[in-house]
N, C-alpha and C. Protein backbone atom coordinates (compact mmCIF):
# COMPACT_ATOMS: atom_id res chain seq x y z
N UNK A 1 67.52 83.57 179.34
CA UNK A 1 66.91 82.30 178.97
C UNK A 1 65.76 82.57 178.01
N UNK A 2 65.69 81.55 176.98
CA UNK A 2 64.47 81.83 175.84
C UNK A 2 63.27 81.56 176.55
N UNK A 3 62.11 81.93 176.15
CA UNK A 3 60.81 81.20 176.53
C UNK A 3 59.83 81.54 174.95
N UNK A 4 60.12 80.05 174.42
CA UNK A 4 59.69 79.84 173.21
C UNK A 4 58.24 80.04 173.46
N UNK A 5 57.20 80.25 172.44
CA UNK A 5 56.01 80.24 172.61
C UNK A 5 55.86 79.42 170.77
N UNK A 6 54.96 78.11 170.90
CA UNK A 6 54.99 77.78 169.82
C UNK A 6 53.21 78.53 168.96
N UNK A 7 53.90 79.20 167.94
CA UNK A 7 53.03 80.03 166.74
C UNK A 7 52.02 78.82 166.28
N UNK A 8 52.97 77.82 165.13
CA UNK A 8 52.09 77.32 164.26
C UNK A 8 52.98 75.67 164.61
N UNK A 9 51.75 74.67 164.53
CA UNK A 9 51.91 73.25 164.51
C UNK A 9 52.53 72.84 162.83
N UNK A 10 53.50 72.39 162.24
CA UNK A 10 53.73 71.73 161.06
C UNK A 10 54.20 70.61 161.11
N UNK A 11 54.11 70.07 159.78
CA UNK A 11 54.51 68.88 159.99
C UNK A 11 55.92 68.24 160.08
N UNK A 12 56.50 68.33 161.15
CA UNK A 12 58.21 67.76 161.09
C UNK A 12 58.49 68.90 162.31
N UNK A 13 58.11 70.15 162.31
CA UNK A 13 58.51 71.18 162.80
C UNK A 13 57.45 72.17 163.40
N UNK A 14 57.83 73.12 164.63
CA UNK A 14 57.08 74.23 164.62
C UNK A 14 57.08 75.73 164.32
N UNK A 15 56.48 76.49 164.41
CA UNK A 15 57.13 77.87 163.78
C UNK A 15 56.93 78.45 165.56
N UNK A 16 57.66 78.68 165.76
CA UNK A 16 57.98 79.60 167.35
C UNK A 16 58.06 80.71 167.83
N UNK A 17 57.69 81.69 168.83
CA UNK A 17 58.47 83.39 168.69
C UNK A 17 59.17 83.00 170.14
N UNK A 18 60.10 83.55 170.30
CA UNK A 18 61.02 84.19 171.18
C UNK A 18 60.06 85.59 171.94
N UNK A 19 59.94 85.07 173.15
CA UNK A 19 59.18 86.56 173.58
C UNK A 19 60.37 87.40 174.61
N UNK A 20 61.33 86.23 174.92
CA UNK A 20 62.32 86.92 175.60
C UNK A 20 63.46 87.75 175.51
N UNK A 21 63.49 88.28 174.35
CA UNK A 21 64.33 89.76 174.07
C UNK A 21 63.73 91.08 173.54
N UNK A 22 62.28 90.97 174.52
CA UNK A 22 61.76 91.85 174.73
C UNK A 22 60.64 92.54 173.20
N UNK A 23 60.86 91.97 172.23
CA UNK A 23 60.17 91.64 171.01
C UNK A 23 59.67 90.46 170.69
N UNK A 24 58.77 90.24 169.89
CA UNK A 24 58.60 88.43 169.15
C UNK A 24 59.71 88.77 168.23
N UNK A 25 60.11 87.24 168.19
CA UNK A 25 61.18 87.00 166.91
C UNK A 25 60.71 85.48 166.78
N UNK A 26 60.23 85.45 165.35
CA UNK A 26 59.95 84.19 164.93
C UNK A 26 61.02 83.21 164.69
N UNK A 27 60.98 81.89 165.00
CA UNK A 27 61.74 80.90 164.98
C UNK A 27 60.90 79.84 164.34
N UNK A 28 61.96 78.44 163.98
CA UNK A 28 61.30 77.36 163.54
C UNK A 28 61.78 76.46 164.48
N UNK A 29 61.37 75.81 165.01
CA UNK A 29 62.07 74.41 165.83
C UNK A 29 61.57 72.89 165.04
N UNK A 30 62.90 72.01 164.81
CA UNK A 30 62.44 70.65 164.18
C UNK A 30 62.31 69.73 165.03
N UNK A 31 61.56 69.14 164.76
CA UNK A 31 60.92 67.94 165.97
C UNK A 31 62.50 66.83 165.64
N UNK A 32 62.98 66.75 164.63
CA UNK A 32 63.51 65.60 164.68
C UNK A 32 65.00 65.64 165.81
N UNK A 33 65.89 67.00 165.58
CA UNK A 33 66.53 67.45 166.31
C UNK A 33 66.69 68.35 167.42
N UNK A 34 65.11 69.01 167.50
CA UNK A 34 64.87 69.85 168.79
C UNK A 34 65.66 71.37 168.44
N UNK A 35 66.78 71.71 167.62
CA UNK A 35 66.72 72.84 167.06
C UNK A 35 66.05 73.64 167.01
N UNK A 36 66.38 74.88 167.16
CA UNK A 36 65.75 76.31 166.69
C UNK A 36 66.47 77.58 166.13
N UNK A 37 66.39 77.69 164.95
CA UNK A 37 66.75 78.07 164.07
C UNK A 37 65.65 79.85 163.76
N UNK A 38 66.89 80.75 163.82
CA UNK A 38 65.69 82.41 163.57
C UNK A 38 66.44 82.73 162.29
N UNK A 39 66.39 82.13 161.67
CA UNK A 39 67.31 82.37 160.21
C UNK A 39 65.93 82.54 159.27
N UNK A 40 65.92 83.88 158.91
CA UNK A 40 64.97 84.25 157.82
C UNK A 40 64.12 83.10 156.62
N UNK A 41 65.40 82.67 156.30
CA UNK A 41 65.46 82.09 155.17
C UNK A 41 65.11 80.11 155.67
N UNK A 42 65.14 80.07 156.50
CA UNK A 42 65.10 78.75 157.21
C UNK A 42 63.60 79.13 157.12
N UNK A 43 62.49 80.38 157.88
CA UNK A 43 62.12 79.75 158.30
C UNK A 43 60.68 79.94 156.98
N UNK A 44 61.36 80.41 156.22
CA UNK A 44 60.35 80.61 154.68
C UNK A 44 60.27 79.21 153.67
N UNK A 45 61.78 78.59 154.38
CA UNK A 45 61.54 77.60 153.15
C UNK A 45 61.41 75.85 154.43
N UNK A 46 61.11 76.62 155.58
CA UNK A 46 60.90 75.48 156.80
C UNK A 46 61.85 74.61 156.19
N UNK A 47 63.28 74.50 156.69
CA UNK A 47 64.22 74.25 156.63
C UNK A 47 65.37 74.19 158.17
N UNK A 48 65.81 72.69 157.93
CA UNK A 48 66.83 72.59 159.39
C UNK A 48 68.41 72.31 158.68
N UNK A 49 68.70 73.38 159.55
CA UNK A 49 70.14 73.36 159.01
C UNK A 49 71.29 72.37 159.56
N UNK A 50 70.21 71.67 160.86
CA UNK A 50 71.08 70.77 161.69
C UNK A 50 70.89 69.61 161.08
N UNK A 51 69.78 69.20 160.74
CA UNK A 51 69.39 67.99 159.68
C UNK A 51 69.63 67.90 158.25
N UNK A 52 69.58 69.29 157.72
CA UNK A 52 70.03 69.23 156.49
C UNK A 52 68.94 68.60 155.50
N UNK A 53 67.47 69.03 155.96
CA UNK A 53 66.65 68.75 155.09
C UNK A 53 65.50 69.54 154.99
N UNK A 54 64.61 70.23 153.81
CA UNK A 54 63.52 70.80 154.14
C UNK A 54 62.66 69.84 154.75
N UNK A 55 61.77 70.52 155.59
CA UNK A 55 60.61 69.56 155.77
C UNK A 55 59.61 69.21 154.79
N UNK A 56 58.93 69.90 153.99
CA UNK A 56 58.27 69.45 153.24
C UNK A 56 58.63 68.04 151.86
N UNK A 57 60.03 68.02 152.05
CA UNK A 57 60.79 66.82 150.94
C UNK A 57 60.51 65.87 151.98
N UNK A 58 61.02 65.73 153.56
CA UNK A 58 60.45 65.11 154.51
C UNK A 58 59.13 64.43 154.19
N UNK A 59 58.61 64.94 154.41
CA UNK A 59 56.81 64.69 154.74
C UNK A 59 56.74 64.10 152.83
N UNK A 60 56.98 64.88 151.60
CA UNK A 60 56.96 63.72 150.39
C UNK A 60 57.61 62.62 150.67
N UNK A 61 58.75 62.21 151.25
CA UNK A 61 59.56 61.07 150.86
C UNK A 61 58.78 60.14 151.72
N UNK A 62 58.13 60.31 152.96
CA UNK A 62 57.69 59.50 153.88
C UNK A 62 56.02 59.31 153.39
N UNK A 63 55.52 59.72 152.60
CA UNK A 63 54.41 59.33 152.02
C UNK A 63 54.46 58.14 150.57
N UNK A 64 55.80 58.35 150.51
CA UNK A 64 55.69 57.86 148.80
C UNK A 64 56.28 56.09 149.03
């Protein structure tokens, strides 16, 4: 079983580690779908692959 520990607060999403395979392994989890995603590349460009949207286009479109 995982036991997420959340890293960093963002906006749409959090950045997470995995402490339960005996290393940290950073994750992103999205608030909108509850996902968690350890995909390198997800979590550089804070990106959900279940939503299919970066967050930061998120957070522009909902300001504008």
């Amino acid at each position: 079983m995982s036991k997420l520990s959340v890293m960093k607060h963002g906006i749409g999403y959090d950045l997470v580690i995995d402490e339960s395979v005996g290393r940290l392994v950073l994750g992103i989890r999205c608030h909108t779908c509850g996902r968690v995603s350890f995909n390198p590349t997800d979590i550089t460009e804070r990106y959900c692959g279940a939503c299919h949207v970066f967050h930061e286009e998120r957070l522009l479109n909902q300001q504008a």
